[in-house]
Protein backbone atom coordinates (compact mmCIF):
# COMPACT_ATOMS: atom_id res chain seq x y z
CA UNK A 1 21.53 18.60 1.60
CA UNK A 2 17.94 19.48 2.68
CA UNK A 3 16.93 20.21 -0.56
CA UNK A 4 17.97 16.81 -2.39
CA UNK A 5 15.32 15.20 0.48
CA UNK A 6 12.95 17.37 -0.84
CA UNK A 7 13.18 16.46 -4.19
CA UNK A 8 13.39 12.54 -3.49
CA UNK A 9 10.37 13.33 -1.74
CA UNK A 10 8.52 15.18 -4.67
CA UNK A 11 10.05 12.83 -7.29
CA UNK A 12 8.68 9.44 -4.50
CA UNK A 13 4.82 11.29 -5.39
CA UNK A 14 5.27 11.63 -8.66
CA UNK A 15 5.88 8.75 -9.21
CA UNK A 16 3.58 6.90 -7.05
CA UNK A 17 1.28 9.21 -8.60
CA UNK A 18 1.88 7.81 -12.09
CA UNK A 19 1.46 4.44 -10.79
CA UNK A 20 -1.59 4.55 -9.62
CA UNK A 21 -3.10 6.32 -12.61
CA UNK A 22 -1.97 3.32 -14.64
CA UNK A 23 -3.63 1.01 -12.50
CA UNK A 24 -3.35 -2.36 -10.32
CA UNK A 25 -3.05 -4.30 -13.69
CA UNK A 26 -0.11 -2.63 -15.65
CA UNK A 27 0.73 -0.59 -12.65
CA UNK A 28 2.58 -3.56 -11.35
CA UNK A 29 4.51 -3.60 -14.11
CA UNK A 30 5.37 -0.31 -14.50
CA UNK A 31 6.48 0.68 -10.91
CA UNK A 32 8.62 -2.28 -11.55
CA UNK A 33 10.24 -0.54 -14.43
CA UNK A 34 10.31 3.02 -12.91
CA UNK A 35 12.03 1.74 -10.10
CA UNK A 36 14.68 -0.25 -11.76
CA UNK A 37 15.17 2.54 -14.13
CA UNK A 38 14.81 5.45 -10.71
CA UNK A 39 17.42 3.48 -8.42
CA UNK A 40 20.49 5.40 -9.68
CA UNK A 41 18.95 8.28 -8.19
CA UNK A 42 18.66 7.28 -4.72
CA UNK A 43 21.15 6.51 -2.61
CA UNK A 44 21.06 2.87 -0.98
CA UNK A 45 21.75 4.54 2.79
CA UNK A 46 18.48 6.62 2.25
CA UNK A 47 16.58 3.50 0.36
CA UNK A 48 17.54 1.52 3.26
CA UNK A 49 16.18 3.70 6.29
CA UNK A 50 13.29 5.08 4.28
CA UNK A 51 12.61 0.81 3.74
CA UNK A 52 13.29 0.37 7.41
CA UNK A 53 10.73 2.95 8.62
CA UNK A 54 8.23 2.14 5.81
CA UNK A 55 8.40 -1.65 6.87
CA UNK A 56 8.19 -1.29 10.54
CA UNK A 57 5.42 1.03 10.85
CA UNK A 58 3.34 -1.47 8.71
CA UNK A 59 4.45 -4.04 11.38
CA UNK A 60 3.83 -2.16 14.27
CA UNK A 61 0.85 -1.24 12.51
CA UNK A 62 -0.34 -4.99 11.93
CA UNK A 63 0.32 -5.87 15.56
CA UNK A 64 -1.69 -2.93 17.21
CA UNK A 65 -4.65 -2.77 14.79
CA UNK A 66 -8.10 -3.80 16.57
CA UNK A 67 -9.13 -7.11 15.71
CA UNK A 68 -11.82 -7.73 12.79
CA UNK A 69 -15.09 -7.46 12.91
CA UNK A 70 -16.05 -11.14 12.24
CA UNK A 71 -13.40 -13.53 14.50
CA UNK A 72 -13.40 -17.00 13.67
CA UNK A 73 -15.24 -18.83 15.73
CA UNK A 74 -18.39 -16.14 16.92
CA UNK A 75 -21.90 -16.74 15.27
CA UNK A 76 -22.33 -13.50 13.50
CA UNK A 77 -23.53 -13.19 9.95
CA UNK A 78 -21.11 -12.79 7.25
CA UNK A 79 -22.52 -9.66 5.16
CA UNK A 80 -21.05 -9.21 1.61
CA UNK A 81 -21.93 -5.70 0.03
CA UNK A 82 -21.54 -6.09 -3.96
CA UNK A 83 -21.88 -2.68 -5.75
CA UNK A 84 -23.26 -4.84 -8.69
CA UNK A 85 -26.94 -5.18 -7.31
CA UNK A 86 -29.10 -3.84 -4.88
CA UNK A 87 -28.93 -4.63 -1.20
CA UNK A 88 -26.11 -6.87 0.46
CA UNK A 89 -25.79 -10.42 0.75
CA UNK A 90 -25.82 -12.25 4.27
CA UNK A 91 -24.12 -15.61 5.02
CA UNK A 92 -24.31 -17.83 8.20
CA UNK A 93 -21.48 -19.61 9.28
């Protein structure tokens, strides 16, 4: 039983692996695709808690996160770094 975890778990890296060495633009597509075609192979009991515990640690993530940097409302500058050209630039609100 332990071992079929395992290899959900391998075959979940390998193919997240794949996907991201395709890419945002036809990695979309494709994870689309590998998981359509990769649902047989997991059962929808373990789909469902692994989605369960995926989704609420981003949410419980989200809520306790410190706040960012620049809060609407506060004077700071806005400072844009663009790898593109040299320095940074700064915006006031």
């Amino acid at each position: 039983m332990i071992e079929h975890y395992i290899l959900l778990v391998v075959f979940g890296l390998f193919i997240g692996l794949l996907d991201t060495l395709m890419g945002a633009g036809g990695g979309s597509i494709a994870g689309a695709i590998t998981g359509a075609l990769t649902t047989q192979f997991v059962p929808r009991q373990t789909f469902d808690l692994l989605f369960l515990i995926i989704l609420s640690a981003a949410s419980i993530y989200i809520f306790i996160k410190p706040p960012a940097e620049n809060q609407v409302g506060d004077n700071s500058p806005i400072r844009i770094s663009n790898p593109y050209c040299h320095g940074d630039i700064s915006l006031q609100k």
